[in-house]
N, C-alpha and C. Protein backbone atom coordinates (compact mmCIF):
# COMPACT_ATOMS: atom_id res chain seq x y z
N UNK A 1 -11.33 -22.32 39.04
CA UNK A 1 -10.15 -21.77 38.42
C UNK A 1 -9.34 -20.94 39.42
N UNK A 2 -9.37 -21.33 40.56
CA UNK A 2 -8.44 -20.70 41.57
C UNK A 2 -7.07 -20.70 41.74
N UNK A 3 -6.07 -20.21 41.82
CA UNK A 3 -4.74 -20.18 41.67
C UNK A 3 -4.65 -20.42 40.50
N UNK A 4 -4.63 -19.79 39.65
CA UNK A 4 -4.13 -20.20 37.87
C UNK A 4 -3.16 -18.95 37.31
N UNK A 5 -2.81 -18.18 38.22
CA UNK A 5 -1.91 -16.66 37.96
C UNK A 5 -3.30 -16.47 36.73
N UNK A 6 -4.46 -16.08 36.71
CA UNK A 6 -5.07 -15.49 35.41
C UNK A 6 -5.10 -13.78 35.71
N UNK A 7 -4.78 -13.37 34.39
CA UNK A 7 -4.42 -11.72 34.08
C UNK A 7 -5.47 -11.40 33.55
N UNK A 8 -5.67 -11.86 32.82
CA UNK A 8 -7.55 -11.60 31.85
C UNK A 8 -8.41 -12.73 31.66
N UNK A 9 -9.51 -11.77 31.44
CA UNK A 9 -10.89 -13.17 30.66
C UNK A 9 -11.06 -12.57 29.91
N UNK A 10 -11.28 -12.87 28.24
CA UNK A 10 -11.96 -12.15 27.44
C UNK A 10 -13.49 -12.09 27.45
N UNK A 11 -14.03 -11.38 26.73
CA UNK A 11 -15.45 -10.98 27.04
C UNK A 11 -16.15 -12.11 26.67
N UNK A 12 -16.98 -12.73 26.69
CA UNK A 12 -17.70 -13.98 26.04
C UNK A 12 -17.03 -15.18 26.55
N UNK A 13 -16.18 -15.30 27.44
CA UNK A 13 -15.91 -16.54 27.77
C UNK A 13 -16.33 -17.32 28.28
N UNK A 14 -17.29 -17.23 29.07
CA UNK A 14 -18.24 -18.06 30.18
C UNK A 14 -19.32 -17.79 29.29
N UNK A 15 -19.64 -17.53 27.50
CA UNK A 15 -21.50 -17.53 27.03
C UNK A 15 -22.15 -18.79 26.99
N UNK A 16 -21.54 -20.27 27.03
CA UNK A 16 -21.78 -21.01 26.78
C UNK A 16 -22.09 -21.66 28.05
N UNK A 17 -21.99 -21.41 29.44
CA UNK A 17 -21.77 -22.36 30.69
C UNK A 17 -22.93 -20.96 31.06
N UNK A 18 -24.26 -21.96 30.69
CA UNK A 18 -25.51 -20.80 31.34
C UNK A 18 -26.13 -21.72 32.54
N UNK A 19 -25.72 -22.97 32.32
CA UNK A 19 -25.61 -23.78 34.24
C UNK A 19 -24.99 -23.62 35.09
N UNK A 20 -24.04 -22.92 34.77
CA UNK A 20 -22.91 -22.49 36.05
C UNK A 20 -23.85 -21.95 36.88
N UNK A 21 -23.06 -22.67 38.43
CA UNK A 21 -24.07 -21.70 39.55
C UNK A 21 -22.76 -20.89 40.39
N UNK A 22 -21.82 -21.84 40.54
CA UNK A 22 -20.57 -20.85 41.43
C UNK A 22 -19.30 -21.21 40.60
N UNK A 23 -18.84 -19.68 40.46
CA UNK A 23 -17.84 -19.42 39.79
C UNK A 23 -16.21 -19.16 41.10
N UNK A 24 -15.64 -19.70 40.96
CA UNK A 24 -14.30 -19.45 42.39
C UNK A 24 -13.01 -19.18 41.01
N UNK A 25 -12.69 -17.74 41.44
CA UNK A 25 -11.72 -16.88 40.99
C UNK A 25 -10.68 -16.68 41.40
N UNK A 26 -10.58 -17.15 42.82
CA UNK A 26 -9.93 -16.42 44.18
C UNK A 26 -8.19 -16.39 43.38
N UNK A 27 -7.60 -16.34 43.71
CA UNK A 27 -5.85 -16.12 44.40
C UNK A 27 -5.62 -16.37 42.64
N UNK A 28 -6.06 -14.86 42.12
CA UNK A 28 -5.28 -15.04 40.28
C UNK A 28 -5.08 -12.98 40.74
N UNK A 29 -4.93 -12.79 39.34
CA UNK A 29 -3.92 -11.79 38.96
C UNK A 29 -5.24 -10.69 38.33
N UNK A 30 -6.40 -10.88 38.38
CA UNK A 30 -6.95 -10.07 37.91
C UNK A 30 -6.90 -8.52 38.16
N UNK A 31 -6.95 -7.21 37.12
CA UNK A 31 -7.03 -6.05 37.67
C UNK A 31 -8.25 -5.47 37.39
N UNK A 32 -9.22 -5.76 36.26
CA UNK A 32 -9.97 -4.69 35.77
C UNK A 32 -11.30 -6.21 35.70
N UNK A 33 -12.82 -5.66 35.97
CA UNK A 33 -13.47 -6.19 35.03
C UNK A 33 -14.52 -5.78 33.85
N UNK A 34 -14.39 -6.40 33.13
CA UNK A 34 -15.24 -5.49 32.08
C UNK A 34 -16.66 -5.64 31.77
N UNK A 35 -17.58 -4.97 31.20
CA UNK A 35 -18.59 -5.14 30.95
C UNK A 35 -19.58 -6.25 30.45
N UNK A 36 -18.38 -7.36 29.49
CA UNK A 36 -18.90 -8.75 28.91
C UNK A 36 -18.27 -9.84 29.62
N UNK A 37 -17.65 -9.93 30.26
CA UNK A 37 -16.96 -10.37 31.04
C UNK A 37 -17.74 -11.77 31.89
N UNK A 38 -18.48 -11.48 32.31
CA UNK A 38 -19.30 -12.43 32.86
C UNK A 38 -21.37 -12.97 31.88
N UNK A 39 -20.60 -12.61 30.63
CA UNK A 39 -21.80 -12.64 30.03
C UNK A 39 -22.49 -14.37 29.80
N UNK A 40 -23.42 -14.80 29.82
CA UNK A 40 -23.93 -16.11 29.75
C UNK A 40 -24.39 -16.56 31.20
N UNK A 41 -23.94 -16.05 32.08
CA UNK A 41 -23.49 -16.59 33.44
C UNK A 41 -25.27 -16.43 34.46
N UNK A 42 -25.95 -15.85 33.86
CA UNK A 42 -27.36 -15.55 34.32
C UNK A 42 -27.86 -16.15 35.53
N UNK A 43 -27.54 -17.84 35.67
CA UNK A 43 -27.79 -18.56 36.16
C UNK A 43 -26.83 -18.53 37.66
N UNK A 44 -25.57 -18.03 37.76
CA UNK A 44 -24.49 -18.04 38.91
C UNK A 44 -25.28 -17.24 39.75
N UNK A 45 -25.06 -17.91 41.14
CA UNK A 45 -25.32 -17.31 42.41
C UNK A 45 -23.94 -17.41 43.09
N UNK A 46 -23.05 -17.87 42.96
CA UNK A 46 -21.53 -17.42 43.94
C UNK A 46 -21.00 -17.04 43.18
N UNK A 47 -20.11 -15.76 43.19
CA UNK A 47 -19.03 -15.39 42.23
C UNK A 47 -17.49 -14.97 43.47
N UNK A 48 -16.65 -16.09 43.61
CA UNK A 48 -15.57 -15.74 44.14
C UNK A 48 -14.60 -14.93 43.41
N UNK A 49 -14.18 -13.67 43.73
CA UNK A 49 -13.33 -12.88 43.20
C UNK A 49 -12.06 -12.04 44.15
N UNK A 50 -12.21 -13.35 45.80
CA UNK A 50 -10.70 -12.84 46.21
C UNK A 50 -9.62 -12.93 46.11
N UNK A 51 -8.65 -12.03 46.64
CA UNK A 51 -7.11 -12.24 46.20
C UNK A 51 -6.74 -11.96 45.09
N UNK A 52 -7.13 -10.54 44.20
CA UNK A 52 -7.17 -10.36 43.23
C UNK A 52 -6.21 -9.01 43.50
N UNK A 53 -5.99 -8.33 41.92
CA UNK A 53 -5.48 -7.09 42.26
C UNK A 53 -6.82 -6.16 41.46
N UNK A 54 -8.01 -6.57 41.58
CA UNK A 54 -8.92 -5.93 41.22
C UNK A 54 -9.00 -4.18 41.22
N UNK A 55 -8.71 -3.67 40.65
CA UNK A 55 -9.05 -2.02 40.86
C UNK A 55 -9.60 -1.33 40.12
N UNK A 56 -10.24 -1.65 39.09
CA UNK A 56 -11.50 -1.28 38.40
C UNK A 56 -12.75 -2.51 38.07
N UNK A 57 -13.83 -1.58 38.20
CA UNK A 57 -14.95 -2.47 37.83
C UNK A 57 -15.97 -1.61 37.00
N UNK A 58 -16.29 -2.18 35.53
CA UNK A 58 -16.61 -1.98 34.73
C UNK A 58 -18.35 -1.36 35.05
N UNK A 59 -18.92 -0.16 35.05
CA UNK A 59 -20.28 -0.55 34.89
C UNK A 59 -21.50 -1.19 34.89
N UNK A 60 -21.09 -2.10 34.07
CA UNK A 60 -21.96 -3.22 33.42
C UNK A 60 -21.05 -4.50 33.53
N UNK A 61 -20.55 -4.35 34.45
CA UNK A 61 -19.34 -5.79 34.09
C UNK A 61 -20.31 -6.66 34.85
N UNK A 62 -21.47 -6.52 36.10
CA UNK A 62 -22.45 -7.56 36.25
C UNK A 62 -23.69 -7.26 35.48
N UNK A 63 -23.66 -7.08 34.55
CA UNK A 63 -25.14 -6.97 34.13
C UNK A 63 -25.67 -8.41 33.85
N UNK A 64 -25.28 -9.39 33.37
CA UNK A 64 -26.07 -10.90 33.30
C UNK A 64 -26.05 -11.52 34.52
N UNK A 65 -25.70 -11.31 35.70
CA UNK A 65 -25.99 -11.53 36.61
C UNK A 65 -27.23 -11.58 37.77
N UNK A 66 -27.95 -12.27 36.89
CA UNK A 66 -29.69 -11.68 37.32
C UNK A 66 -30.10 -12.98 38.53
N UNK A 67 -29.26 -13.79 38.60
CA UNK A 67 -29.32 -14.41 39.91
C UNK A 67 -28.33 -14.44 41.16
N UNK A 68 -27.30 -13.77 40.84
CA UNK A 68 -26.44 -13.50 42.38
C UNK A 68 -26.55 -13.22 43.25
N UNK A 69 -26.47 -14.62 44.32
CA UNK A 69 -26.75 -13.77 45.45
C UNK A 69 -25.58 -13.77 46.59
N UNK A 70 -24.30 -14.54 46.29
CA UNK A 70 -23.33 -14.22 46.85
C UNK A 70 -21.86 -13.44 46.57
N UNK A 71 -21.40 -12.81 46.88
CA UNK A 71 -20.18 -11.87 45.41
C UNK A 71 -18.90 -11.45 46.81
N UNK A 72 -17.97 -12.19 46.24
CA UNK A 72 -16.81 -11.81 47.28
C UNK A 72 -15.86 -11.43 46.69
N UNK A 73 -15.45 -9.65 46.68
CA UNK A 73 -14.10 -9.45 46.37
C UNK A 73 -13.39 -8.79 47.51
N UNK A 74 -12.63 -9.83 48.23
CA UNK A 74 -12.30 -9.15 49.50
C UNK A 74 -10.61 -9.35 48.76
N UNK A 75 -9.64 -8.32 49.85
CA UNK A 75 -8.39 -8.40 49.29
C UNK A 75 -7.94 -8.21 47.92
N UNK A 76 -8.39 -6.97 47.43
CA UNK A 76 -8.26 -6.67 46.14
C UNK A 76 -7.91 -5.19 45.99
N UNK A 77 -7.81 -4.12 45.47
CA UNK A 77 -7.35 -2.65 45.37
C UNK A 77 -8.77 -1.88 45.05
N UNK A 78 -9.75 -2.12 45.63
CA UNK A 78 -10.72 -1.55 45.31
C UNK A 78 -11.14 -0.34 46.43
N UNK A 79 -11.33 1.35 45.81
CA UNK A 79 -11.50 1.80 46.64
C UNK A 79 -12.42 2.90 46.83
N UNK A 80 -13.56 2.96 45.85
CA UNK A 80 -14.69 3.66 45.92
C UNK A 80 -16.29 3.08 46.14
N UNK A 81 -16.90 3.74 46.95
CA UNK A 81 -17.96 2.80 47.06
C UNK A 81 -18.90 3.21 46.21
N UNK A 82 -18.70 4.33 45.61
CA UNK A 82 -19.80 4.68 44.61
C UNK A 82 -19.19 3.57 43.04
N UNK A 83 -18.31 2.78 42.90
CA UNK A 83 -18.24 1.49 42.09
C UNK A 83 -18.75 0.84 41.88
N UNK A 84 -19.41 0.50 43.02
CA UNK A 84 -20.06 -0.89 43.81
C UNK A 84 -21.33 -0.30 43.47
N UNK A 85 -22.46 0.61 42.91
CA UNK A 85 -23.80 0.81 42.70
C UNK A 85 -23.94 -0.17 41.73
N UNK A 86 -23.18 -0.37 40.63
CA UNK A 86 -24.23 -1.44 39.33
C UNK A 86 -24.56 -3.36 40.88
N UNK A 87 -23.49 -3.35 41.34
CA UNK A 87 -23.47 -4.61 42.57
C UNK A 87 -24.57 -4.67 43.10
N UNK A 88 -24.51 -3.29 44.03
CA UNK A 88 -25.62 -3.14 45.30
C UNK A 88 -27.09 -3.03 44.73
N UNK A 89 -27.10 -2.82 43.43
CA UNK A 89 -28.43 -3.16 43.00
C UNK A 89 -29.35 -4.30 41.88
N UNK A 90 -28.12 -5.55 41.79
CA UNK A 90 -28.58 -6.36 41.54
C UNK A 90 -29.62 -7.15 42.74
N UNK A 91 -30.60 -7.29 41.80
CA UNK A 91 -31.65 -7.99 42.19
C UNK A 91 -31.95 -8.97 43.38
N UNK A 92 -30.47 -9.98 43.57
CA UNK A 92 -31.01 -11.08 44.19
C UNK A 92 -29.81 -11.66 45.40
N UNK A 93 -29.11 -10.14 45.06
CA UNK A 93 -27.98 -10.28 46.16
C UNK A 93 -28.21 -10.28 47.34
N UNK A 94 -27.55 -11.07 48.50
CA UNK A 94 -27.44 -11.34 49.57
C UNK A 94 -26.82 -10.87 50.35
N UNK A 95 -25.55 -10.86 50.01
CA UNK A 95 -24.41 -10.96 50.44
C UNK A 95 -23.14 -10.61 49.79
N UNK A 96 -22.26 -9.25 49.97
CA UNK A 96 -21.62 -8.76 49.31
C UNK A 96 -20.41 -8.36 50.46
N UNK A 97 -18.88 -9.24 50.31
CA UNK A 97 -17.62 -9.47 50.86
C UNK A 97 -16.71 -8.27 49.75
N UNK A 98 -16.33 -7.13 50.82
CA UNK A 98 -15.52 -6.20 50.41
C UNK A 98 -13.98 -5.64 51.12
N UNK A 99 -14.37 -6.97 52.51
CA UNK A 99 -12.94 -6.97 53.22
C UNK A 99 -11.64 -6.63 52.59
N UNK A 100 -10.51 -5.87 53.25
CA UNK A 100 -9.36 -6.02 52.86
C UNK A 100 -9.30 -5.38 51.93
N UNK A 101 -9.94 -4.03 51.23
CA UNK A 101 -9.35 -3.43 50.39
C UNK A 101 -8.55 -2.15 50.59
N UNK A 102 -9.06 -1.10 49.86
CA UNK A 102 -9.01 0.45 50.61
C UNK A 102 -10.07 1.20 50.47
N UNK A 103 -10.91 1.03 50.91
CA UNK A 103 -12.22 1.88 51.44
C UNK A 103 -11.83 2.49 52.47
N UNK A 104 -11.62 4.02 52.50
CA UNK A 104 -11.45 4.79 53.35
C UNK A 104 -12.99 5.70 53.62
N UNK A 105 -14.14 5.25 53.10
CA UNK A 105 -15.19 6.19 53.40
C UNK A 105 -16.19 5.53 52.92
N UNK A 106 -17.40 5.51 53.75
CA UNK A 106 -18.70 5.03 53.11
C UNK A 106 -19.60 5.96 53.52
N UNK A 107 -20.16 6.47 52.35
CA UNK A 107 -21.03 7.75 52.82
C UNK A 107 -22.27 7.79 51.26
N UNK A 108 -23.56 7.41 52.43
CA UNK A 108 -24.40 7.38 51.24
C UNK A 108 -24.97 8.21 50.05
N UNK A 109 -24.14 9.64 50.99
CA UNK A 109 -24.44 10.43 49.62
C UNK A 109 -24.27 10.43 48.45
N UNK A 110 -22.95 9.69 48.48
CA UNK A 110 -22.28 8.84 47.15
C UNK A 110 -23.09 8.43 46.54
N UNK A 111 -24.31 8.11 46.56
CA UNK A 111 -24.98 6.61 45.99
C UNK A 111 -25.96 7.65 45.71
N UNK A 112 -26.54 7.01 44.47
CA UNK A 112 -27.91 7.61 43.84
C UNK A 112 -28.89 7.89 44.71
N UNK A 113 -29.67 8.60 44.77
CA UNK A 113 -30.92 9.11 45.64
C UNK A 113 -31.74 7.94 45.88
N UNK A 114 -32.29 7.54 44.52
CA UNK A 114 -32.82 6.39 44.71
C UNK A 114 -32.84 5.04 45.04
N UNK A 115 -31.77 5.11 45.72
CA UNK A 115 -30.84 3.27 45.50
C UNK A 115 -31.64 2.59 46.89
N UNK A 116 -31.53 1.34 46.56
CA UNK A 116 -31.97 0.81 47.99
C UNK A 116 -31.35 -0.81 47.44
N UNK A 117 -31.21 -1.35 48.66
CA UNK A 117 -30.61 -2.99 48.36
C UNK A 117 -31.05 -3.64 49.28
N UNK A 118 -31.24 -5.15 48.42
CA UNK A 118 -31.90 -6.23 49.47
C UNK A 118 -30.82 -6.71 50.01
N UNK A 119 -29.29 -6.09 50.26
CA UNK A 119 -28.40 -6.72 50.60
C UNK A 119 -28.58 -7.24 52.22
N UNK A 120 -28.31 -8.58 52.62
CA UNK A 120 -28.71 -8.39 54.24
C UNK A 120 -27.25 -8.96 54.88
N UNK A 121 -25.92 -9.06 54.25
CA UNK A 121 -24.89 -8.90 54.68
C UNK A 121 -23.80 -8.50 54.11
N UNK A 122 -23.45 -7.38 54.78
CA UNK A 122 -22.03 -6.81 54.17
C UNK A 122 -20.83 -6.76 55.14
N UNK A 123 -19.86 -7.18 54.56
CA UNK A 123 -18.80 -7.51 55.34
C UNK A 123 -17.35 -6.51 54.89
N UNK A 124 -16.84 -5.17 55.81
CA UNK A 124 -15.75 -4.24 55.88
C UNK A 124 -14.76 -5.18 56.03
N UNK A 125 -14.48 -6.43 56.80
CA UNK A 125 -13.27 -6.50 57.81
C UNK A 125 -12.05 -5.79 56.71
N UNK A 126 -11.14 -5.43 57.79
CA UNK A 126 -9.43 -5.01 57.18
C UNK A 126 -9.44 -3.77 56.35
N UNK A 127 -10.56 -2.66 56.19
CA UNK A 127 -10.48 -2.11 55.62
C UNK A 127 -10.01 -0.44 56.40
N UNK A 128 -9.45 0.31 55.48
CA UNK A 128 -8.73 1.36 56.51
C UNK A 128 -10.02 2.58 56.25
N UNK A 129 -11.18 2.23 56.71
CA UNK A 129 -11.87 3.18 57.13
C UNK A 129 -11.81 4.19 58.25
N UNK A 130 -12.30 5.63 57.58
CA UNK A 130 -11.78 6.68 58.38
C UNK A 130 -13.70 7.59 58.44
N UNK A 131 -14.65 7.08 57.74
CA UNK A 131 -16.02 7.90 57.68
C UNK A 131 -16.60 6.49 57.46
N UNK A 132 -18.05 6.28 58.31
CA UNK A 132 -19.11 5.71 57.67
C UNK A 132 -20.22 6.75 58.38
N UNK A 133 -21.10 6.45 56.95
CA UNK A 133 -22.17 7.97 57.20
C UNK A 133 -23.35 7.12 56.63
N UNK A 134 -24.25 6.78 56.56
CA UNK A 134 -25.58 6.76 56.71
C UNK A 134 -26.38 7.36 56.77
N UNK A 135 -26.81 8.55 55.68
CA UNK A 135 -28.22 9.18 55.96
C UNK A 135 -29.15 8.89 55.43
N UNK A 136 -29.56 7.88 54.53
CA UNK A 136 -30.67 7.26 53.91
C UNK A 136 -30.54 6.00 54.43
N UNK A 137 -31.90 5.48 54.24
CA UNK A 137 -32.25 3.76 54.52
C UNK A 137 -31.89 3.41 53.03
N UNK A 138 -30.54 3.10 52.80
CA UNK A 138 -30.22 2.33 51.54
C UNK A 138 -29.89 0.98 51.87
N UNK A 139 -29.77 0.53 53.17
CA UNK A 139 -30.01 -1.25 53.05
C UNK A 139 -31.40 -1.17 54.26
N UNK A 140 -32.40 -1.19 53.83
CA UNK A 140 -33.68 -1.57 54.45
C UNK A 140 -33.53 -3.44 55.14
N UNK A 141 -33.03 -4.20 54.32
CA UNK A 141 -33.07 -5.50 54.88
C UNK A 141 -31.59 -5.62 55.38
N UNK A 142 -30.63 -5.06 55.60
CA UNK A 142 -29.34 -5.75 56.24
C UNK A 142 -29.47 -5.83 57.88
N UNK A 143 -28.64 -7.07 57.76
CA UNK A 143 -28.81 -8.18 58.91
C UNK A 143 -27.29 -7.84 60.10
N UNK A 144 -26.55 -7.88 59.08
CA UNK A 144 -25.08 -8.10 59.75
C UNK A 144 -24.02 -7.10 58.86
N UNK A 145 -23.42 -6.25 59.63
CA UNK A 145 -22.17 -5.53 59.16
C UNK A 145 -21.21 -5.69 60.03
N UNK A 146 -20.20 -5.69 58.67
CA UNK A 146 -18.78 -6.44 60.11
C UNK A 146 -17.66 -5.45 59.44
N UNK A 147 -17.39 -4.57 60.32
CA UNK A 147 -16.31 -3.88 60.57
C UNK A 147 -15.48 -4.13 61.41
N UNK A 148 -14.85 -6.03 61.60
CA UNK A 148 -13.93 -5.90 62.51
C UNK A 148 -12.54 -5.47 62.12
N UNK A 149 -11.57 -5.61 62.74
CA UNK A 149 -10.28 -5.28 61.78
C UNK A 149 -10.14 -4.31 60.94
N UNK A 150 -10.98 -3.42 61.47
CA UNK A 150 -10.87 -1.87 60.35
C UNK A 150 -10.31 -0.69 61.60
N UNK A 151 -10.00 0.39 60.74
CA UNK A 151 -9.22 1.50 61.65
C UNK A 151 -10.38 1.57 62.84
N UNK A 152 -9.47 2.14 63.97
CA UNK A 152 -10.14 2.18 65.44
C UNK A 152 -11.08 3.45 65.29
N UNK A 153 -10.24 4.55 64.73
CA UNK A 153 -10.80 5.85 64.88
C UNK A 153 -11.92 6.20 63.95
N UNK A 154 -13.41 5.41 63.38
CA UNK A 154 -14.45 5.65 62.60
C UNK A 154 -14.99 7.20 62.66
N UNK A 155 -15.31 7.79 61.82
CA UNK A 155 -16.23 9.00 62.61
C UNK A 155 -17.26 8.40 61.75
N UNK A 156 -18.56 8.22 63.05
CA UNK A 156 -19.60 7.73 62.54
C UNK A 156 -20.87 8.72 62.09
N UNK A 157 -22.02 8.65 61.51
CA UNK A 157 -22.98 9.45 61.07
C UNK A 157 -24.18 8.57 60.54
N UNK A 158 -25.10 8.26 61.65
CA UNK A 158 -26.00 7.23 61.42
C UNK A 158 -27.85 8.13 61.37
N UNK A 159 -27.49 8.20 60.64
CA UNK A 159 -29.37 9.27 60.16
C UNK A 159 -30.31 8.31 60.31
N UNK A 160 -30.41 6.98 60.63
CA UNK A 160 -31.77 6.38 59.80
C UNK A 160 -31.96 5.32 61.10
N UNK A 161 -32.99 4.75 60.67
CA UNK A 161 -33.62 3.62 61.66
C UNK A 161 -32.29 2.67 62.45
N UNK A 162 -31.10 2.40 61.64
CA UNK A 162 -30.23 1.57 62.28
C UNK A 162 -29.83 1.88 63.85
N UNK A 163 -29.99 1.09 64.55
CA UNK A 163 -29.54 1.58 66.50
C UNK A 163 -27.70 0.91 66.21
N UNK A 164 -27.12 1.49 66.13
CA UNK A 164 -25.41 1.32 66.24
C UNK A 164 -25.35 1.26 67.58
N UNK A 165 -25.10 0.10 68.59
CA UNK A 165 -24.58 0.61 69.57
C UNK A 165 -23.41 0.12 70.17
N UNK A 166 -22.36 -0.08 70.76
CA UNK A 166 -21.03 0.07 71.34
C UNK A 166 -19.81 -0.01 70.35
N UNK A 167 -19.97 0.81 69.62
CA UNK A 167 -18.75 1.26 68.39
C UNK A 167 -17.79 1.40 68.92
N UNK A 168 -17.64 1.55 70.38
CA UNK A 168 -16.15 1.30 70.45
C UNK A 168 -15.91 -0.16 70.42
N UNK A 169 -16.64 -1.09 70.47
CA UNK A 169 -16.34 -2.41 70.60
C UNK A 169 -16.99 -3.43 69.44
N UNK A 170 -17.24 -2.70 68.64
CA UNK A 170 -17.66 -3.60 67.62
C UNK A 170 -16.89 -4.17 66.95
N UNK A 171 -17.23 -5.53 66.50
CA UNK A 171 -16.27 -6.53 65.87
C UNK A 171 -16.86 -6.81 64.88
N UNK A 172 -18.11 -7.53 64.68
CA UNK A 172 -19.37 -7.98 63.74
C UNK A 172 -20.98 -7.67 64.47
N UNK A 173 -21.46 -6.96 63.50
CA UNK A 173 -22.53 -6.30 64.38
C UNK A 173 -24.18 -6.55 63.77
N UNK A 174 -24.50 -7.11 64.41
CA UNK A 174 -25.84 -8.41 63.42
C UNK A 174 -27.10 -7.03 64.04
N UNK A 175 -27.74 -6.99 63.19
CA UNK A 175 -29.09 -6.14 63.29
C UNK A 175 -30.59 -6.39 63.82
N UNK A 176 -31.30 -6.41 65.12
CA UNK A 176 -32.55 -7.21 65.27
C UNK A 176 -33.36 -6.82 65.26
């Protein structure tokens, strides 16, 4: 359902399509998602959601999402990372595309004490970051972070096992 100008989904619209595995959203009009929103969908592992005007996300708007493991909302108005906790702690995620919004800060204090994610790629590009801070091991398995195309001037704050090294030149930065 890509390019369709869509403004809304009502809640229950996808209860019946519990085979769906990838859902492609990209280049519609969405702003908000809500809590039922993706209900039935249990079974989806891709959920494309770029090119949106996304700027709220509901709580629970993934809660039936108990197999995702790919989720892209890059290019959308999204700009807190403490949003993104019901995301970063689904179960079976992989891979979570947040390029191109306005994230001006990632700082794990934000995030519950307890949080941790099997996420093992997350992708900044285009975003006008000005803080990334790191003082907990809240991605224990990530592989690859890509902050290319984001502001030059980061102030960084790396507390934990991760070795960051040539931040002035990082483009995409894979973890070994």
């Amino acid at each position: 359902m890509p390019s369709n100008l869509i403004f809304h989904i009502d809640d229950g619209t996808f209860v019946d399509l519990v085979e769906l595995r990838f859902l492609d959203m990209n280049n519609n009009k969405l702003t908000n998602l809500t809590d039922n929103m993706f209900q039935g969908l249990s079974k989806l592992k891709v959920l494309c959601l770029d090119n949106n005007s996304i700027k709220y996300i509901a709580p629970a708007a993934f809660q039936f999402l108990f197999s995702l493991q790919t989720l892209a909302l890059g290019s959308n108005h999204l700009h807190q990372f403490a949003d993104l906790v019901p995301i970063l702690q689904l179960p079976h995620l992989d891979e979570l595309q947040i390029g191109d919004n306005i994230f001006t800060s990632f700082q794990s204090k934000d995030l519950p004490v307890n949080m941790s994610s099997d996420l093992r790629i997350l992708e900044l590009i285009l975003n006008p970051l000005e803080k990334f801070s790191i003082t907990r091991d809240i991605f224990p398995h990530l592989q690859t972070l890509d902050f290319s195309k984001c502001t030059s001037d980061i102030e960084w704050d790396n507390q934990t096992e991760i070795t960051m090294w040539n931040r002035e030149l990082l483009k995409a930065w894979t973890i070994s």
